[in-house]
Each structure stands twice: as structure tokens, then as C-alpha cells.
Protein backbone atom coordinates (compact mmCIF):
# COMPACT_ATOMS: atom_id res chain seq x y z
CA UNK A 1 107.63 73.33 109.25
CA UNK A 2 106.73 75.86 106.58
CA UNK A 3 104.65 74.77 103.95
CA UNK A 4 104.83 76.11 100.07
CA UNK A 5 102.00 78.97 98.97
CA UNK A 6 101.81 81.30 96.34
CA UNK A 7 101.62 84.82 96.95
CA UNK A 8 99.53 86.74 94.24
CA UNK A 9 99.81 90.74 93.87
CA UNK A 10 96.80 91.87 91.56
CA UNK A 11 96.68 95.75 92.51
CA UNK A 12 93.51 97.15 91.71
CA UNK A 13 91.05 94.60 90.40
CA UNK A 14 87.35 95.17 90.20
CA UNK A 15 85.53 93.00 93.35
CA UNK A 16 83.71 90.54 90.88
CA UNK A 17 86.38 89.80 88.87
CA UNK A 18 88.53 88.78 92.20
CA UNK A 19 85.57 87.11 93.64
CA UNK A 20 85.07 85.43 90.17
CA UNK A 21 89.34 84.14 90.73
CA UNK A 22 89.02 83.41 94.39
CA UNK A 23 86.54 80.24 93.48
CA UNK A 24 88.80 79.09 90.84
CA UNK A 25 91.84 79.16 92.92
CA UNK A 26 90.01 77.49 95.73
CA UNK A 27 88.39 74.48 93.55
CA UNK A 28 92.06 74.58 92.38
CA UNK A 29 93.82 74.12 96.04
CA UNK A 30 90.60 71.82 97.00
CA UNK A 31 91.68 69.12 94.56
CA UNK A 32 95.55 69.76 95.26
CA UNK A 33 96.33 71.07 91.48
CA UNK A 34 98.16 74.00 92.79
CA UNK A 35 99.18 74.99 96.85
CA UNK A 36 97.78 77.05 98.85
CA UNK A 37 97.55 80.69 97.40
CA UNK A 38 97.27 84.03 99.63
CA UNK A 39 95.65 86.98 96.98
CA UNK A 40 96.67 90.66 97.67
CA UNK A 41 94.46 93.16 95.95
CA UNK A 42 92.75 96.99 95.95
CA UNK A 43 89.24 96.98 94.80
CA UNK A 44 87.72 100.16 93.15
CA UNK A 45 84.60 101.40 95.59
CA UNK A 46 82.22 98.89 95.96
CA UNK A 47 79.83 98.15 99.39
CA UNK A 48 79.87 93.99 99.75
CA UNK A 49 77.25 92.38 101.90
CA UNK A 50 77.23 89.27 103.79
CA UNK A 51 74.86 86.53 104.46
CA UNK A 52 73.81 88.05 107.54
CA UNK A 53 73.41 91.68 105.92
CA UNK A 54 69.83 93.53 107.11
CA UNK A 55 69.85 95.21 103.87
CA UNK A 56 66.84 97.21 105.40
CA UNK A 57 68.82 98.23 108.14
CA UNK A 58 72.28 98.63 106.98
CA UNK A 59 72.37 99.94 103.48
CA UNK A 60 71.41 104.05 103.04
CA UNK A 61 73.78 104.87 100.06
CA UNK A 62 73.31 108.13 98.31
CA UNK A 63 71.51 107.63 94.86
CA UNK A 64 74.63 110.14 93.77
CA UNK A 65 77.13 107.33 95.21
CA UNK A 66 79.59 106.04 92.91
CA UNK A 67 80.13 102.88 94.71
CA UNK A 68 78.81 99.44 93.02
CA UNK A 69 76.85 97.08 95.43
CA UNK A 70 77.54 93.59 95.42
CA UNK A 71 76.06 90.65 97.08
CA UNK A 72 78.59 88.01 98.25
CA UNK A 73 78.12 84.23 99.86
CA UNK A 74 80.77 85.42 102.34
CA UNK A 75 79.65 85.38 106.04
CA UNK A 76 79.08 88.96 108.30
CA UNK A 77 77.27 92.27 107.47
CA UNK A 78 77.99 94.58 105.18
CA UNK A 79 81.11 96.45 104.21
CA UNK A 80 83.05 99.08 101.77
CA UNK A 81 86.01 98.62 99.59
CA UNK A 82 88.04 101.07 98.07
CA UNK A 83 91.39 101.75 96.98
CA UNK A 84 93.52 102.38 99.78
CA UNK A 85 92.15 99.49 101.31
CA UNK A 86 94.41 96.08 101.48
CA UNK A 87 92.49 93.49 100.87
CA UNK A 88 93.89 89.82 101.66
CA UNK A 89 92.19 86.76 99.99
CA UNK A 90 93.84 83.66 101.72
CA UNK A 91 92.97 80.56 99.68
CA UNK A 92 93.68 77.88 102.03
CA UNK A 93 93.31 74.58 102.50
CA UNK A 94 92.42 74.13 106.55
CA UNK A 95 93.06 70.26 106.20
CA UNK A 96 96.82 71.71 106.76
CA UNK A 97 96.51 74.52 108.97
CA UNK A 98 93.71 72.99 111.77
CA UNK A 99 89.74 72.20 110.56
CA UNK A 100 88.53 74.94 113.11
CA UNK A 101 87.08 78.30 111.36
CA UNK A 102 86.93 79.84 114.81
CA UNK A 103 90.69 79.49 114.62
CA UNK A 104 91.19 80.20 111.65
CA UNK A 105 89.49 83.69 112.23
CA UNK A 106 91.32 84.36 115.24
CA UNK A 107 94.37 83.52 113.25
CA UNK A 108 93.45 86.47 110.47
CA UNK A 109 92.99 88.65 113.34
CA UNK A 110 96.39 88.15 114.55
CA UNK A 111 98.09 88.37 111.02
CA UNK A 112 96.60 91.57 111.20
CA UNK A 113 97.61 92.58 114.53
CA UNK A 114 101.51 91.76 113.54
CA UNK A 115 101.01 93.84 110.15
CA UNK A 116 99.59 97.04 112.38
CA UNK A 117 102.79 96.18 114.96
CA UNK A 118 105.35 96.49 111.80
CA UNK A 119 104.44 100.24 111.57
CA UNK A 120 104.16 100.57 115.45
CA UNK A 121 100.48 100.33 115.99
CA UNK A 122 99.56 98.67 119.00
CA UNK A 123 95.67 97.22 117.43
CA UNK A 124 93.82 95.14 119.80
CA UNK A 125 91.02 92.99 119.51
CA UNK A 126 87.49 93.07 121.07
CA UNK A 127 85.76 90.40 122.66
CA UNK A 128 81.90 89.16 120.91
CA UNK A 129 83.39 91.15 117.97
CA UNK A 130 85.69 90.13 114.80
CA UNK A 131 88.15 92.68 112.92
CA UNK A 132 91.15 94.54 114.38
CA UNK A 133 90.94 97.95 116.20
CA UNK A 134 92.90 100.68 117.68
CA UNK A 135 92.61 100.95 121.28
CA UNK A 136 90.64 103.87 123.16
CA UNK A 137 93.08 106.80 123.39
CA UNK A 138 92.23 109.56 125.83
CA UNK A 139 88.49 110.56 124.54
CA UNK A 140 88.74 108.85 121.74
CA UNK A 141 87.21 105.23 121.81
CA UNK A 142 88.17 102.46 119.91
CA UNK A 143 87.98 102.34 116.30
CA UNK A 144 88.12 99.95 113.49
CA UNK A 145 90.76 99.79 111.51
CA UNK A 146 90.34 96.25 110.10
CA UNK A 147 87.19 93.70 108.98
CA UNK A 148 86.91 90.26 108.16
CA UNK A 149 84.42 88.20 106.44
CA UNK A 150 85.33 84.57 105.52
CA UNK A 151 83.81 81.35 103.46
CA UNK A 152 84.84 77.49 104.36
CA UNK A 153 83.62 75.32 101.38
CA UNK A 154 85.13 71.84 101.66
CA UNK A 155 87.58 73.19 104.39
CA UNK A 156 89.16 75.79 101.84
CA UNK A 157 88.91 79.40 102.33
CA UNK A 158 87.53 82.80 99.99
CA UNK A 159 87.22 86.21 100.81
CA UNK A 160 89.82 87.24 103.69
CA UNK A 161 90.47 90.59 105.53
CA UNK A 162 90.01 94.29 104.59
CA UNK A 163 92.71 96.55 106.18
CA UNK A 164 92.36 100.92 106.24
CA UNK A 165 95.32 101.91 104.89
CA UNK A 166 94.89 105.29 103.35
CA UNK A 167 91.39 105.79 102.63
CA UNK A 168 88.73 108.00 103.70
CA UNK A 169 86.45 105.49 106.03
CA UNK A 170 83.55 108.15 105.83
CA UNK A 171 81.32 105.80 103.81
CA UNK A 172 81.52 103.21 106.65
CA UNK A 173 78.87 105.19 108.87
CA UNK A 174 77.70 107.73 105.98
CA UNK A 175 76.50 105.13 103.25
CA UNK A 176 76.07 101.76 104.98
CA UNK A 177 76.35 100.41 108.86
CA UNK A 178 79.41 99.03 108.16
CA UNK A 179 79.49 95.27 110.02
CA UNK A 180 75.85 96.19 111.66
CA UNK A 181 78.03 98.10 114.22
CA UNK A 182 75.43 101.17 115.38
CA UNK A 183 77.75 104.16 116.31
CA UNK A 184 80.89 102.89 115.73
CA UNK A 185 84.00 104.64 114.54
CA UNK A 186 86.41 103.51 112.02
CA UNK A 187 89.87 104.63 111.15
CA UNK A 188 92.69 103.78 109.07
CA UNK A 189 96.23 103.82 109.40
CA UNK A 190 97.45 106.79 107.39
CA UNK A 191 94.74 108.95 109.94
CA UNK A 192 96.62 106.91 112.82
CA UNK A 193 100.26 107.58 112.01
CA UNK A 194 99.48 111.24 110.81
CA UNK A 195 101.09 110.45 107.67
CA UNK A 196 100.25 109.39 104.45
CA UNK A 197 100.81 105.55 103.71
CA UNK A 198 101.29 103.73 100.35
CA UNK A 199 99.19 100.14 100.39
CA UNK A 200 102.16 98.71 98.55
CA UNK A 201 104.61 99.99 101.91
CA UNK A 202 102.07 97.36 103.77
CA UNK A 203 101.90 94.57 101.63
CA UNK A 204 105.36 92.99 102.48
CA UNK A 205 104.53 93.15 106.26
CA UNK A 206 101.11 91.99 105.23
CA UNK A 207 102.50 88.81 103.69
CA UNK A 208 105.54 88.52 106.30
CA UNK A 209 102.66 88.02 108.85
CA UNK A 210 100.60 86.21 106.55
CA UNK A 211 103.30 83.52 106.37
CA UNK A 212 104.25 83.41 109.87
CA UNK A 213 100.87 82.86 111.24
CA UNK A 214 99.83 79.91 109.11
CA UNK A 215 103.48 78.86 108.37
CA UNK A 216 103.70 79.26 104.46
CA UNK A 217 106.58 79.97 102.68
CA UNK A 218 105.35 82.43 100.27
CA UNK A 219 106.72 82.34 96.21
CA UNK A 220 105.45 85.49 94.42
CA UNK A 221 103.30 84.34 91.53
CA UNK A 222 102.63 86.53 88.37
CA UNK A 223 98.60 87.30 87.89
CA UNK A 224 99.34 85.54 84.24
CA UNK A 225 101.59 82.70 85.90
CA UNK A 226 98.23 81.84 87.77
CA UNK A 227 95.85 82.18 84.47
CA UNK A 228 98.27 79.72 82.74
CA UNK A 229 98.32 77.54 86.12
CA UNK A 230 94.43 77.70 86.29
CA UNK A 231 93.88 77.13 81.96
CA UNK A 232 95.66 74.14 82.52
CA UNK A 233 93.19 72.42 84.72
């Protein structure tokens, strides 16, 4: 049985200023003023890191970089966000949807695997590792095409999953060791396809899957339908 979420579309949105929404839509859902919310955005560049980043080890961004560096309370390493990146922010409350974060990980990954499979992109998994990635192909190895990086305060979830639409993933490997993965190769799908892809042509599959994984029934909610919901707490 399908339970009722919101479904928020912000486009691009500078990282803090999401970050700064995500905690006031989760102490929202955490005391049951307003349902579960799942947050679709684009962020303009900016390199995150987790509470497992080796900043010593991981960060070597260009002094010329125009990328903003923010620290986050989010778990895993390090990672980059730019626009042609989807970025989904499920606020969730996992008193409804199992108290088990390994789950609810595993879950993520496999909202993301049905996304990929819309657009016929057969994305796999890899064991000891979390994100989504494209399957070796001839002499090509695997490569990651999607990250994820979550926070469970009080059983309610922040931050989400980061999928390569259309971007340029050079500043993965070239600015920052993107997850703490030495020698790993990322992609997105626009490289994958061999065509260019629009973030908003993903989104609907993004929330299709979102939905059918965690069984929400997803209402579209105006970024200043949630401001009003949130100034009236």
C-alpha cells in the first residue's frame, strides 16, 4: 500500500541552501507536520565531503578551480556536484519504510538501477562498494555513474544520491578522489548513450522509481508551497 510524499523540483539551487532545506524538511517529517518529501535538485559546482573524507588524501583542487568546497555531516568520502548532475534528497521517515540503513541504501541503489533501465542502461552494482555503475564492456572496466552518501537522524533521512547525467566527470579523478576510490573511472549517461541528455528527461523516471521502491505516491509540491508549509510550523 502506497503511502502519500511530496515530490519537490528545485532545479538549480546552491548546495548550502538545499542542505540548509533538507534539515527543515526532515525535523518537519520527524514530528509528522508534513509526509514524507523526496527533493530533486542541480547544484552549481561544488566538491562535498563526508565524515570519513581524508582531506589529506582526497582533495587536490586547482587554486584556479571554480568549484566551492563544502563540509557536510553526511556519511562517505568526498564528492563533486555540478549541473548536469541529478541529485535526489529523499526525506524519509524509516519508521515506515523498515529501521535498517543498510536497506535503505541498497534500496537507493536500486531506485537508481530502475532509473538507468528506463533509458536502457543495464547499471550494476559492486560488492564492498556503494553507488551504481556501468558494467565492464570489452576493455573498458566498470565505471561510476552514480554515488550515494546518506544521514539517519531519529530514523529520518538527508542527503540522497548523485546521478551523471550530462556532465563532464573529469573533476572526479582531476580535482578530488572522488569516494576515496584510487584509479577509478567515472562516467555519465549522456557519454553512455552517445547522446546528449536533458536532467529534466530523467527526473520523471527518477521519481517513477523513487516511488516504486519505497512505495510513495508522489504529489508534486511547489518550492513556495513547501516555504509556506515549513513558515507555518
Amino acid at each position: 500500500m502506497s503511502s502519500r510524499a511530496s515530490l519537490l523540483d528545485l532545479g538549480i539551487v546552491p548546495y548550502r541552501e538545499a542542505l540548509d532545506l533538507q534539515r527543515s524538511l526532515a525535523v518537519a517529517v520527524s514530528e509528522e507536520e508534513i509526509p514524507d518529501t523526496v527533493v530533486l535538485v542541480e547544484h552549481p559546482p561544488v566538491i562535498t565531503t563526508g565524515r570519513r573524507t581524508d582531506e589529506a588524501t582526497e582533495l587536490h583542487i586547482p587554486e584556479d578551480a571554480a568549484v566551492e568546497l563544502v563540509e557536510t555531516d553526511r556519511g562517505g568520502k568526498s564528492t563533486y556536484h555540478a549541473p548536469g548532475q541529478l541529485v535526489c534528497y529523499p526525506i524519509l521517515d524509516l519508521h515506515r519504510h523498515g529501521k535498517d540503513v543498510r536497506k535503505y541504501v541498497r534500496d537507493l541503489e536500486q531506485a537508481i538501477l530502475q532509473t538507468l533501465a528506463a533509458f536502457d542502461l543495464a547499471a550494476t552494482t559492486i560488492e564492498g562498494l556503494t553507488g551504481v555503475w556501468l558494467p565492464p564492456a570489452g576493455s573498458v572496466g566498470p565505471r561510476k555513474i552514480a554515488s550515494i552518501g546518506v544521514r539517519v537522524s531519529r530514523w529520518v533521512t538527508t542527503h540522497g544520491y548523485a546521478l551523471n547525467v550530462n556532465l563532464d566527470p573529469a573533476p572526479f579523478t582531476e580535482w578530488i578522489t572522488a569516494c576515496g576510490l584510487d584509479d577509478a573511472a567515472f562516467t555519465s549517461m549522456a557519454r553512455e548513450l552517445g547522446r546528449p541528455v536533458a536532467v529534466d528527461e530523467v527526473k520523471p523516471a527518477a521519481a517513477a522509481a523513487i516511488a516504486e521502491v519505497f512505495g510513495l505516491e508522489l504529489e508534486e509540491l511547489s518550492p513556495a508551497d513547501a516555504g509556506a508549509a515549513l513558515s507555518a510550523r
